[in-house]
C-alpha atoms as a PDB file:
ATOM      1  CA  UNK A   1     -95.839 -26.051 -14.362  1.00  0.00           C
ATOM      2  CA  UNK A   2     -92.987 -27.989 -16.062  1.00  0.00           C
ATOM      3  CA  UNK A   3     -91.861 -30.708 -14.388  1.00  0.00           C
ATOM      4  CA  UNK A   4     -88.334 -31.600 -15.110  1.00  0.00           C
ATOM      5  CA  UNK A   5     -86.208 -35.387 -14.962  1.00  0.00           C
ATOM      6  CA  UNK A   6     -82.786 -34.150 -14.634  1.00  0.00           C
ATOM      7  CA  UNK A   7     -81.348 -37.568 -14.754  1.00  0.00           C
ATOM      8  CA  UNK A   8     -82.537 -37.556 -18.379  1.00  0.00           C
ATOM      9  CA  UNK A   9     -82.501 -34.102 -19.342  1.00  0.00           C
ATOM     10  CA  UNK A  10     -86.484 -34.416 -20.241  1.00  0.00           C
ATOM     11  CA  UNK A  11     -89.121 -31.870 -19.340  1.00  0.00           C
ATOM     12  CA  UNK A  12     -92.648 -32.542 -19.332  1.00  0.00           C
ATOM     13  CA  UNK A  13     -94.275 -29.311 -21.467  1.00  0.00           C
ATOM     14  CA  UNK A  14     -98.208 -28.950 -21.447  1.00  0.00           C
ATOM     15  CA  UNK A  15     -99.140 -29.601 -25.058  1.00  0.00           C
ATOM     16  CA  UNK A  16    -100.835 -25.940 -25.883  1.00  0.00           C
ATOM     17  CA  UNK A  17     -97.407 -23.964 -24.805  1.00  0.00           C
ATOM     18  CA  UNK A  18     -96.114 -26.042 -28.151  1.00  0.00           C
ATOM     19  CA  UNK A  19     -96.250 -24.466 -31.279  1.00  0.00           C
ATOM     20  CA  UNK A  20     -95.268 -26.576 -34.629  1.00  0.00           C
ATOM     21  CA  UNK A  21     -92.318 -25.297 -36.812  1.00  0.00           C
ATOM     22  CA  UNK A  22     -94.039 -23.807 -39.596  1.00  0.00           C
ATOM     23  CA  UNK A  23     -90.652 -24.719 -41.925  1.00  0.00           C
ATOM     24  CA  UNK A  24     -90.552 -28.431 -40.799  1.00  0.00           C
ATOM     25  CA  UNK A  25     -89.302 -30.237 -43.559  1.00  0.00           C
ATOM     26  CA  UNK A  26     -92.430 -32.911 -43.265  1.00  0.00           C
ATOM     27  CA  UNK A  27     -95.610 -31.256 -45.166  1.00  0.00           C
ATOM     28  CA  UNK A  28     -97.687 -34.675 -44.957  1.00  0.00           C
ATOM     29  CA  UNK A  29     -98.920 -36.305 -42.098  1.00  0.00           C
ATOM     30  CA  UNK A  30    -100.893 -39.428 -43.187  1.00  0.00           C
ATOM     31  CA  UNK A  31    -104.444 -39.405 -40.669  1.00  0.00           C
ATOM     32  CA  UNK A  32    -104.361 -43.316 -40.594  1.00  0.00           C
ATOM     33  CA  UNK A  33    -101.065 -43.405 -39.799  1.00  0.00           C
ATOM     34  CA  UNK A  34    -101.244 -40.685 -37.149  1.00  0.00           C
ATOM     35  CA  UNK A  35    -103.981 -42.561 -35.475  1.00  0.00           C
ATOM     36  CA  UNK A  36    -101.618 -45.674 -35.143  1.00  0.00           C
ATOM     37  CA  UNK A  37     -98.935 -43.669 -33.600  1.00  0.00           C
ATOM     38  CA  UNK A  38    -101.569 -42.160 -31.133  1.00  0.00           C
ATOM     39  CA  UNK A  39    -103.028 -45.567 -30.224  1.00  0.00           C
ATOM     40  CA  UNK A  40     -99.487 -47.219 -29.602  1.00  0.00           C
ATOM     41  CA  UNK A  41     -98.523 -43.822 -27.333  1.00  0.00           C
ATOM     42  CA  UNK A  42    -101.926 -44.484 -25.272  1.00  0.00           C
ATOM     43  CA  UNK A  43    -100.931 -48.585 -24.667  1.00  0.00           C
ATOM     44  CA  UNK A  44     -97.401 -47.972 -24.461  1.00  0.00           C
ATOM     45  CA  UNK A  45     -96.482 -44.636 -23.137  1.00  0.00           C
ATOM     46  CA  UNK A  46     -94.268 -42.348 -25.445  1.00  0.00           C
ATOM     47  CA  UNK A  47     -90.809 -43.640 -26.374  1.00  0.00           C
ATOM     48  CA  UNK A  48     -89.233 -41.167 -27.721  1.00  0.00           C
ATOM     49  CA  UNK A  49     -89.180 -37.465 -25.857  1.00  0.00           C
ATOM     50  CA  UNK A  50     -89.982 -34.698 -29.101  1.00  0.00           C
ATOM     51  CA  UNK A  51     -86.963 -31.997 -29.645  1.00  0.00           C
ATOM     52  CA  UNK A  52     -87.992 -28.229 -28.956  1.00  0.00           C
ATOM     53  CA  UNK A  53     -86.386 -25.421 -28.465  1.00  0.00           C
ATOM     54  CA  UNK A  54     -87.590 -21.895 -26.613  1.00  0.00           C
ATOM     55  CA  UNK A  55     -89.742 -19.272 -28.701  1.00  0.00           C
ATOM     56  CA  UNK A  56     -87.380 -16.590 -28.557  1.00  0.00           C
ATOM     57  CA  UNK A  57     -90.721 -14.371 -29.477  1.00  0.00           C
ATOM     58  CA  UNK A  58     -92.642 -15.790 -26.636  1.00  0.00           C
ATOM     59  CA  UNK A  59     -91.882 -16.381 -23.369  1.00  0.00           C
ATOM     60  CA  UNK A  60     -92.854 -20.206 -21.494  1.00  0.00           C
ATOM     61  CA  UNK A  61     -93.424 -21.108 -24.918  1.00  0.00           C
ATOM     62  CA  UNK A  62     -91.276 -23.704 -27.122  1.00  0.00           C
ATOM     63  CA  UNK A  63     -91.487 -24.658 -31.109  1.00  0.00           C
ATOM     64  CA  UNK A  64     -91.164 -28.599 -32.258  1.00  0.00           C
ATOM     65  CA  UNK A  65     -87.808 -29.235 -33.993  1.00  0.00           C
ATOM     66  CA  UNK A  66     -88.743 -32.541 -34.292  1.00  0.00           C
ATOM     67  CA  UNK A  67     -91.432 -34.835 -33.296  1.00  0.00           C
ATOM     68  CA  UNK A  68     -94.532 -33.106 -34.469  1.00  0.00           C
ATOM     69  CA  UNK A  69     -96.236 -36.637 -35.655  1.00  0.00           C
ATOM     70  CA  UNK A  70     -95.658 -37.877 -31.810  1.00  0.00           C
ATOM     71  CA  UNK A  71     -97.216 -34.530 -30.339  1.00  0.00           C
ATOM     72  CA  UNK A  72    -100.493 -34.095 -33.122  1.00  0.00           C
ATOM     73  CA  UNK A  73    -101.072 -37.890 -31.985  1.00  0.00           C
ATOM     74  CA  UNK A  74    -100.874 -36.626 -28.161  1.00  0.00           C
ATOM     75  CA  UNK A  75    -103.495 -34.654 -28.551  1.00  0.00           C
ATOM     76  CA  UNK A  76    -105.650 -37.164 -30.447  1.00  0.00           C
ATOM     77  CA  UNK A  77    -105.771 -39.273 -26.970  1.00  0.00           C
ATOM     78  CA  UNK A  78    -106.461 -35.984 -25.332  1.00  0.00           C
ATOM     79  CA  UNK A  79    -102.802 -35.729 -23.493  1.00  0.00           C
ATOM     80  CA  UNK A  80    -102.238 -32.598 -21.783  1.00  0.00           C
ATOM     81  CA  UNK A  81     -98.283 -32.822 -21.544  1.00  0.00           C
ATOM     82  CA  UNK A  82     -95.444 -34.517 -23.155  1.00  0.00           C
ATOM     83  CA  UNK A  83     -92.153 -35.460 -22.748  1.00  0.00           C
ATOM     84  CA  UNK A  84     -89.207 -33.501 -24.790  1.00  0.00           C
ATOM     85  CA  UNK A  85     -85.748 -32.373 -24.938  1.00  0.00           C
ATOM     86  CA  UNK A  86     -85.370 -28.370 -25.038  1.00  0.00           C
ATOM     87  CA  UNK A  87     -82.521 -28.142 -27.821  1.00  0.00           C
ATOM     88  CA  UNK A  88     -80.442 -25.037 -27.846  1.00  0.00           C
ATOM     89  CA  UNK A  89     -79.023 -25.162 -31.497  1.00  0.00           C
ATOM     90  CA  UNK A  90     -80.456 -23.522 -34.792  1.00  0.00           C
ATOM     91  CA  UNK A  91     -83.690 -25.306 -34.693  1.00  0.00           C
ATOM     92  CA  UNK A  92     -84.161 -25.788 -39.086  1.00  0.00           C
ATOM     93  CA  UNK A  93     -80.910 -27.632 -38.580  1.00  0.00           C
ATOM     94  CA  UNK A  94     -82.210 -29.621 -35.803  1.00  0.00           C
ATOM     95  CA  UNK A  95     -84.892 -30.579 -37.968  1.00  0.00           C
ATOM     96  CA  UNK A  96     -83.117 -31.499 -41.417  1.00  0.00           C
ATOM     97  CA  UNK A  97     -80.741 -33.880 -39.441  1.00  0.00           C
ATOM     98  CA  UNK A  98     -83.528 -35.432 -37.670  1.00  0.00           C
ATOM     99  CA  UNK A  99     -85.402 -36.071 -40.233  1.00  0.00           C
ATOM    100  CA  UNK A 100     -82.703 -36.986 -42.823  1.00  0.00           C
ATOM    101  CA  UNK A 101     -82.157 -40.168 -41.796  1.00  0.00           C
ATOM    102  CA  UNK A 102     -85.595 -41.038 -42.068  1.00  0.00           C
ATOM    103  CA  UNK A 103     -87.156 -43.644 -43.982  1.00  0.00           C
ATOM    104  CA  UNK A 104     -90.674 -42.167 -43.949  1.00  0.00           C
ATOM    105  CA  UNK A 105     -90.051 -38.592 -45.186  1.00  0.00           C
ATOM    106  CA  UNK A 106     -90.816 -38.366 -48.436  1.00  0.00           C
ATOM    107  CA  UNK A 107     -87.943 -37.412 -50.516  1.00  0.00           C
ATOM    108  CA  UNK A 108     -89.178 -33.906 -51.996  1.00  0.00           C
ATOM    109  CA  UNK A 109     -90.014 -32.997 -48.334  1.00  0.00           C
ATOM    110  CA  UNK A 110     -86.066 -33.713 -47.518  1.00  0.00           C
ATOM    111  CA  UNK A 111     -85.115 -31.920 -50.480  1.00  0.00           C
ATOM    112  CA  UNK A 112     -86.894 -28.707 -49.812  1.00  0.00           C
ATOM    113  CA  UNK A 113     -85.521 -28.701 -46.055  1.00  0.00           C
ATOM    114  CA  UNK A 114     -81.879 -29.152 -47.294  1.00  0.00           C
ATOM    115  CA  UNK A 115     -82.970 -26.689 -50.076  1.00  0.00           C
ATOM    116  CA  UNK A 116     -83.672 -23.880 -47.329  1.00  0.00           C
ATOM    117  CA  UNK A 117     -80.515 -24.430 -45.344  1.00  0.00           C
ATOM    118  CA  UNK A 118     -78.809 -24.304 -48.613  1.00  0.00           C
ATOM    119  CA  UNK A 119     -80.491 -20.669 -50.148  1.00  0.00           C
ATOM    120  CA  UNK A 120     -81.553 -19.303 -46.923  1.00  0.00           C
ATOM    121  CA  UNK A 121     -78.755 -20.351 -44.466  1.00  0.00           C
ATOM    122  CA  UNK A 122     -76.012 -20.259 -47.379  1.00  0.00           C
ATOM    123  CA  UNK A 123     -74.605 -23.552 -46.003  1.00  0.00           C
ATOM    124  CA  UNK A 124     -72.369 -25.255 -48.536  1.00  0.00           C
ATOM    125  CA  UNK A 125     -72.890 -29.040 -49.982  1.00  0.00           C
ATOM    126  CA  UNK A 126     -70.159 -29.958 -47.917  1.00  0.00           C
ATOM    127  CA  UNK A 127     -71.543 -28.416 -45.093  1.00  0.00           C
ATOM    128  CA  UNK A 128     -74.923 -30.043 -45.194  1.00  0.00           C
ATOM    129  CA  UNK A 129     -73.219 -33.874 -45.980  1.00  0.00           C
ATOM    130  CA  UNK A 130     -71.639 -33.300 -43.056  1.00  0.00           C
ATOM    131  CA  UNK A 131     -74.354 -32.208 -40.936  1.00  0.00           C
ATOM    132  CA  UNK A 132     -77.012 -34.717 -42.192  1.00  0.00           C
ATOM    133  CA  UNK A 133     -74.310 -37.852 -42.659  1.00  0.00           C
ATOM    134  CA  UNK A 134     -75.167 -37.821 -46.614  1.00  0.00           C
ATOM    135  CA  UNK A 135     -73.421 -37.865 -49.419  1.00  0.00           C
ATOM    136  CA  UNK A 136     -72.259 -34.547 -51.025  1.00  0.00           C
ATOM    137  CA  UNK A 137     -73.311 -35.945 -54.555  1.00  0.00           C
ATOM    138  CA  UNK A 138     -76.864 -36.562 -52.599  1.00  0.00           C
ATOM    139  CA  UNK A 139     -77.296 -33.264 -50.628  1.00  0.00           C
ATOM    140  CA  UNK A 140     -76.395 -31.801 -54.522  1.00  0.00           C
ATOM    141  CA  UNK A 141     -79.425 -33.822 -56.299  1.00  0.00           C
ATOM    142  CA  UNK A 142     -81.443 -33.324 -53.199  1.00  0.00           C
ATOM    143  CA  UNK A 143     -81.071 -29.227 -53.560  1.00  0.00           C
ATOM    144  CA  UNK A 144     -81.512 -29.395 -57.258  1.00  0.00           C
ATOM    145  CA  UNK A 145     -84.948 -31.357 -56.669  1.00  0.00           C
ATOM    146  CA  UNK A 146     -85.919 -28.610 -54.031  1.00  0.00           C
ATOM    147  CA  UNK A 147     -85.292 -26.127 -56.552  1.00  0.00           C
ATOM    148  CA  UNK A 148     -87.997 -27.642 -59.261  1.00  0.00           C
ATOM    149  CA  UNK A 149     -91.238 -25.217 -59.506  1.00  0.00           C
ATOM    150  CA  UNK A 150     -93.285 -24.915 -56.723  1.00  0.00           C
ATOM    151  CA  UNK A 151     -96.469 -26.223 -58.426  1.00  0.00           C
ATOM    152  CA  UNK A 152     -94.280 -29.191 -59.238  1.00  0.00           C
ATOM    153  CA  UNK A 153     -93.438 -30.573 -56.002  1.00  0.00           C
ATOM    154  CA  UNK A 154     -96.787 -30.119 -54.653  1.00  0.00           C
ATOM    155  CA  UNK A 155     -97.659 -32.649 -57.709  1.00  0.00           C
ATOM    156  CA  UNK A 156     -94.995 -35.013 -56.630  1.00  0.00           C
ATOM    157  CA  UNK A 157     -95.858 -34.390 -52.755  1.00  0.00           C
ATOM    158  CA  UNK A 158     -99.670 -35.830 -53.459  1.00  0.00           C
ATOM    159  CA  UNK A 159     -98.459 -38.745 -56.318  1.00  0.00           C
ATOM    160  CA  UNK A 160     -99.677 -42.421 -55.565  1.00  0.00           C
ATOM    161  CA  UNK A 161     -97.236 -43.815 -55.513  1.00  0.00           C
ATOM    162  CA  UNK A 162     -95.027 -41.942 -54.625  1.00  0.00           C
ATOM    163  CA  UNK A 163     -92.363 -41.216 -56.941  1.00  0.00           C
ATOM    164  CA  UNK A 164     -89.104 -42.866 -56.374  1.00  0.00           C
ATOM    165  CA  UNK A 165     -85.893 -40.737 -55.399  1.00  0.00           C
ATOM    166  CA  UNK A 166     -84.106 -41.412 -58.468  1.00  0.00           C
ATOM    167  CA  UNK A 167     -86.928 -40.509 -60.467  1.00  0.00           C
ATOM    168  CA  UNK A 168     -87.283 -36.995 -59.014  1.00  0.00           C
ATOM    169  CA  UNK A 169     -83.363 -36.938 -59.490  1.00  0.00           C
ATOM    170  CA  UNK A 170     -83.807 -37.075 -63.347  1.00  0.00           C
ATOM    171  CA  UNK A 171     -86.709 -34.539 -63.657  1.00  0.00           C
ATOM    172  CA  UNK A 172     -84.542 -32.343 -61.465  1.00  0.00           C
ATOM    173  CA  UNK A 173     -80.986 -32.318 -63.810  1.00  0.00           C
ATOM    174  CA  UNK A 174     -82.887 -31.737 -66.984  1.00  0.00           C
ATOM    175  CA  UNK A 175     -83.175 -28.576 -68.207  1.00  0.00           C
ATOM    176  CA  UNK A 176     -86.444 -26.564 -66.906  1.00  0.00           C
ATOM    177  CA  UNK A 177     -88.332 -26.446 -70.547  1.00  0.00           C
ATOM    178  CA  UNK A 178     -88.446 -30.277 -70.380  1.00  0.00           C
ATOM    179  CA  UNK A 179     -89.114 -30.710 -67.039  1.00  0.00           C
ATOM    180  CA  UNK A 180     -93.006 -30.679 -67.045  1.00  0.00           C
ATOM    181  CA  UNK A 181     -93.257 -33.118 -69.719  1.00  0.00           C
ATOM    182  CA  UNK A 182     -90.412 -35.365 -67.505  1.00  0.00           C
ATOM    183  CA  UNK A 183     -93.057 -35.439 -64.585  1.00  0.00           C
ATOM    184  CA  UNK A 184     -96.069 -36.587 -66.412  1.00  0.00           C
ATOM    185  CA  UNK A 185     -93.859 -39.398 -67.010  1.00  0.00           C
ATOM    186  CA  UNK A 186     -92.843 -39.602 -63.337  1.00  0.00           C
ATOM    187  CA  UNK A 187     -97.203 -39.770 -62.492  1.00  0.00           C
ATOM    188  CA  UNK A 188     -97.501 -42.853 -65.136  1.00  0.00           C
ATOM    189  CA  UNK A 189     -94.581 -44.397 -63.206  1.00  0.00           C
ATOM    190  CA  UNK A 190     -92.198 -44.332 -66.099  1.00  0.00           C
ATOM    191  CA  UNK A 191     -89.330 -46.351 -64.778  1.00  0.00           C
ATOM    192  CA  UNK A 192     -85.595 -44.573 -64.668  1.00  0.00           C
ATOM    193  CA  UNK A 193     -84.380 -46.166 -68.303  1.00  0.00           C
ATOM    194  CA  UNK A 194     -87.884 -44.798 -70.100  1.00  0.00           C
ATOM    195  CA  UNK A 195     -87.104 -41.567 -68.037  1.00  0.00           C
ATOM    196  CA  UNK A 196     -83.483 -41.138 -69.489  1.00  0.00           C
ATOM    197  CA  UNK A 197     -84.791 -41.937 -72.852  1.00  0.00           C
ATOM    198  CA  UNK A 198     -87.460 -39.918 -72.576  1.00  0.00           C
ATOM    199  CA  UNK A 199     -84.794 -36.784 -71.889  1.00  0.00           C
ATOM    200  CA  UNK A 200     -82.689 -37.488 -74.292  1.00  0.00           C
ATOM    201  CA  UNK A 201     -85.529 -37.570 -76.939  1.00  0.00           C
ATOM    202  CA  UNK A 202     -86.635 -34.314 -75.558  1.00  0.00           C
ATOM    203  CA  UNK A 203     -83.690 -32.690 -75.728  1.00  0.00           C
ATOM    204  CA  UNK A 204     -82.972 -33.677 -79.466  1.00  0.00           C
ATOM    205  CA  UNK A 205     -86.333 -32.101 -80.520  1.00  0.00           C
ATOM    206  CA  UNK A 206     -86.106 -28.955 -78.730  1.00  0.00           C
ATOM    207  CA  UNK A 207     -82.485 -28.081 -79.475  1.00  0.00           C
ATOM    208  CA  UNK A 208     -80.672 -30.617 -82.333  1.00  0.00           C
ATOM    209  CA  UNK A 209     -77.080 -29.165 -81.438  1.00  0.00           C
ATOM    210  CA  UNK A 210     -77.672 -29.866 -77.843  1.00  0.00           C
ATOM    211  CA  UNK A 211     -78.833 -33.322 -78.764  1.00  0.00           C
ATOM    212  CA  UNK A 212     -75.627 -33.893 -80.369  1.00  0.00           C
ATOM    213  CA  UNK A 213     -73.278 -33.071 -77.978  1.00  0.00           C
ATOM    214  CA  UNK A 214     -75.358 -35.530 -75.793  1.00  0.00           C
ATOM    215  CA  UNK A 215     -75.349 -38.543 -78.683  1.00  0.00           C
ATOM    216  CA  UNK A 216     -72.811 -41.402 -77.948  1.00  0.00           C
ATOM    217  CA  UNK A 217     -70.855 -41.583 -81.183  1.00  0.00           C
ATOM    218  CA  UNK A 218     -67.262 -40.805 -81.342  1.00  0.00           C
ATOM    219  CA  UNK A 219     -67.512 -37.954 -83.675  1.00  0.00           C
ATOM    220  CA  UNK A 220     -69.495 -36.319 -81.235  1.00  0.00           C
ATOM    221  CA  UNK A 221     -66.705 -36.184 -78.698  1.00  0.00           C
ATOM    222  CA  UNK A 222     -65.530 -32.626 -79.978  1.00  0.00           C
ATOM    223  CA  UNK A 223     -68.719 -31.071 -80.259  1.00  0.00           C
ATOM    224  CA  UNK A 224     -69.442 -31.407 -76.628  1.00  0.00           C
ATOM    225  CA  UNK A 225     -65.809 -30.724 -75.755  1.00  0.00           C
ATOM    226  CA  UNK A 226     -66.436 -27.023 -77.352  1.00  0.00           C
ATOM    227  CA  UNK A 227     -69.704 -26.597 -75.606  1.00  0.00           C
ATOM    228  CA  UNK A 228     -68.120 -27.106 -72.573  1.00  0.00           C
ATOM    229  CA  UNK A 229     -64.877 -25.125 -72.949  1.00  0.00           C
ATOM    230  CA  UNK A 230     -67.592 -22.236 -73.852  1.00  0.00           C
ATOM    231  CA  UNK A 231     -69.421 -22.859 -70.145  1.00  0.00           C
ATOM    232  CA  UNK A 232     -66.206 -23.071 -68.400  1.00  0.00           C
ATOM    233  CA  UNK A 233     -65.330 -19.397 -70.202  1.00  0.00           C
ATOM    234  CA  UNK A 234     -68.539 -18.676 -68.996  1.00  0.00           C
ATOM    235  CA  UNK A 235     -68.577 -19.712 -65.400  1.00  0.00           C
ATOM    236  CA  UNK A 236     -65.018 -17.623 -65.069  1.00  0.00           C
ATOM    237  CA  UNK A 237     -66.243 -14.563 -65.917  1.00  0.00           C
ATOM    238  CA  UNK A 238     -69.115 -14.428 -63.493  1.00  0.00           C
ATOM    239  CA  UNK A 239     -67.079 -14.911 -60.873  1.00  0.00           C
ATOM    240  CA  UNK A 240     -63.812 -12.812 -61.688  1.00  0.00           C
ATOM    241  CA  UNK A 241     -66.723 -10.081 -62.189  1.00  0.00           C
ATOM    242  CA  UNK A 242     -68.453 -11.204 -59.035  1.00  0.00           C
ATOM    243  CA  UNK A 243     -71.777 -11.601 -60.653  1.00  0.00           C
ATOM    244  CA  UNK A 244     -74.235 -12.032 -58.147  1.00  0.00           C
ATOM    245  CA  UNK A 245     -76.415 -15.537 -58.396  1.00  0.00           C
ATOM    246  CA  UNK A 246     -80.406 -15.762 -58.459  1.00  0.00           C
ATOM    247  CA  UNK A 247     -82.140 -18.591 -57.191  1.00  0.00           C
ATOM    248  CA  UNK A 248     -82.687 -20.287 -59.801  1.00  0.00           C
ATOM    249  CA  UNK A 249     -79.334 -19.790 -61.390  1.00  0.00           C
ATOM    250  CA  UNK A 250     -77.630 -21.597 -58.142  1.00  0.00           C
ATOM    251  CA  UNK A 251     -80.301 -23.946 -59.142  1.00  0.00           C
ATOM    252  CA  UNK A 252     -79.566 -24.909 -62.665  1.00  0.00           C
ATOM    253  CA  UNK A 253     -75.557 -25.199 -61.478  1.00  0.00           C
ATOM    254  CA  UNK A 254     -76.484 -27.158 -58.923  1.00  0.00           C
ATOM    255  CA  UNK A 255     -78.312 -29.382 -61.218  1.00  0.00           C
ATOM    256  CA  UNK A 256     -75.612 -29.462 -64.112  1.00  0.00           C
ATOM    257  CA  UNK A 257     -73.080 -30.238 -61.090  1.00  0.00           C
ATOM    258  CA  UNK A 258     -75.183 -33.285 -60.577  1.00  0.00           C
ATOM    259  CA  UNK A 259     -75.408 -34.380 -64.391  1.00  0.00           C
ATOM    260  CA  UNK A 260     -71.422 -33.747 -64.610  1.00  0.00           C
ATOM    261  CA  UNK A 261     -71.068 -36.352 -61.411  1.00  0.00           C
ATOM    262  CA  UNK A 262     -73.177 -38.434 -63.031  1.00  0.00           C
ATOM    263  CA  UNK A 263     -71.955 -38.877 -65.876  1.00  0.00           C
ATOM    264  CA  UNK A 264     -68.113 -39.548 -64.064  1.00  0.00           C
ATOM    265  CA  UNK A 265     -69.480 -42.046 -62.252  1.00  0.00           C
ATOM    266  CA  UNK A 266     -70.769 -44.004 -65.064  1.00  0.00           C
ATOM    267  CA  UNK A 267     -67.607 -43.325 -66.604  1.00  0.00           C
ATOM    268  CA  UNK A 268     -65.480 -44.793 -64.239  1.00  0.00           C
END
């Protein structure tokens, strides 16, 4: 049975009619750490009730939106119930803002949660800074690092330590053939100055025009100025044609949105 509190809209749900959220934006869950959650639950009760919401695909059952940590450490101290809040909204979106404003997700997690809502859900930047209470500059960085390789983030996922926002930020706005070589930096814990440097140099070897539209002399000034009147030529075509966008393309726009606010920013 499910006993309800209606003075504080919390039901008590037996812990094996709980299923997690297989796209919960938190991939690690630190054993140690677990077991000090579980032992402060068994001396102190449970805080904080978990969010679920209703498995539309199975009925009396409900899937975490957020609390999964608090109900794995329930079942360490052999609980058979736990206190939650049955949610009624979009339950990804439940989880992103949860989680978003905490300080123990590990920033590529966050990024590949906002990164769904983003591709899958097609919510805007704007959307998602509002939703989550970041910055639309930081839900664009956050996407672009959630659109880095696959292989990659699972390298910066298991990293000790574990890489630094800004750092990830970098490896994310450069472009993808320098990428790799920007994250075996990341692992030696190249700080963000060796990081920039580190692109730049990169980018001068692989492509010398490119390099010098990025130098920082004067005469430079037009080169980059033609290189960019090209891409906005280029970026008005697709969409008076109404070229459809792959993945990664949204991802290397995204990414060259962040460099471009960047580089403002610094400017003024």
């Amino acid at each position: 049975m499910v006993a309800t509190s209606q003075q504080m809209n919390v039901i008590e749900i037996p812990l094996d009619t709980i299923t997690p959220n297989p796209d919960q934006p938190r991939k690690l869950f630190d054993q140690s750490a677990l077991e000090g959650l579980a032992t402060s639950i068994f001396e102190v009760g449970l805080l904080q009730p978990i969010l679920v919401k209703r498995d539309p695909a199975a009925e009396g059952r409900y899937i975490i939106a957020a609390g999964e940590r608090r109900w794995r450490a329930h079942k360490l101290i052999g609980k058979a119930t736990i206190r939650a809040i049955c949610m009624s909204g979009d339950i990804d979106e439940i989880a992103v803002v949860e989680n978003a404003q905490r300080v123990d997700l590990h920033a590529v997690e966050r990024a590949m949660a906002i990164r769904r809502l983003s591709v899958e859900r097609q919510c805007s930047d704007e959307s998602l800074a509002q939703m989550t209470g970041l910055s639309r500059a930081e839900i664009t960085k956050l996407v672009a690092v959630g659109m880095l390789p696959t292989e990659m983030l699972s390298r910066f996922l298991t990293m000790s330590p574990e890489p630094s926002k800004s750092a990830l930020f970098e490896v994310a706005m450069a472009p993808g053939e320098i990428q790799p070589a920007l994250a075996d930096l990341v692992a030696k814990g190249a700080s963000i100055a060796s990081l920039r440097r580190a692109r730049v140099r990169l980018e001068q070897s692989e492509d010398p025009v490119t390099a010098g539209a990025l130098g920082q002399n004067a005469q430079d000034v037009p080169a980059l100025g033609r290189r960019l009147k090209r891409l906005t030529t280029t970026l008005g075509t697709v969409r008076s044609e109404g070229r459809p966008l792959s993945d990664q393309d949204r991802g290397h726009l995204r990414a060259l949105r962040a460099s471009i606010d960047a580089v403002l920013n610094d400017d003024g």
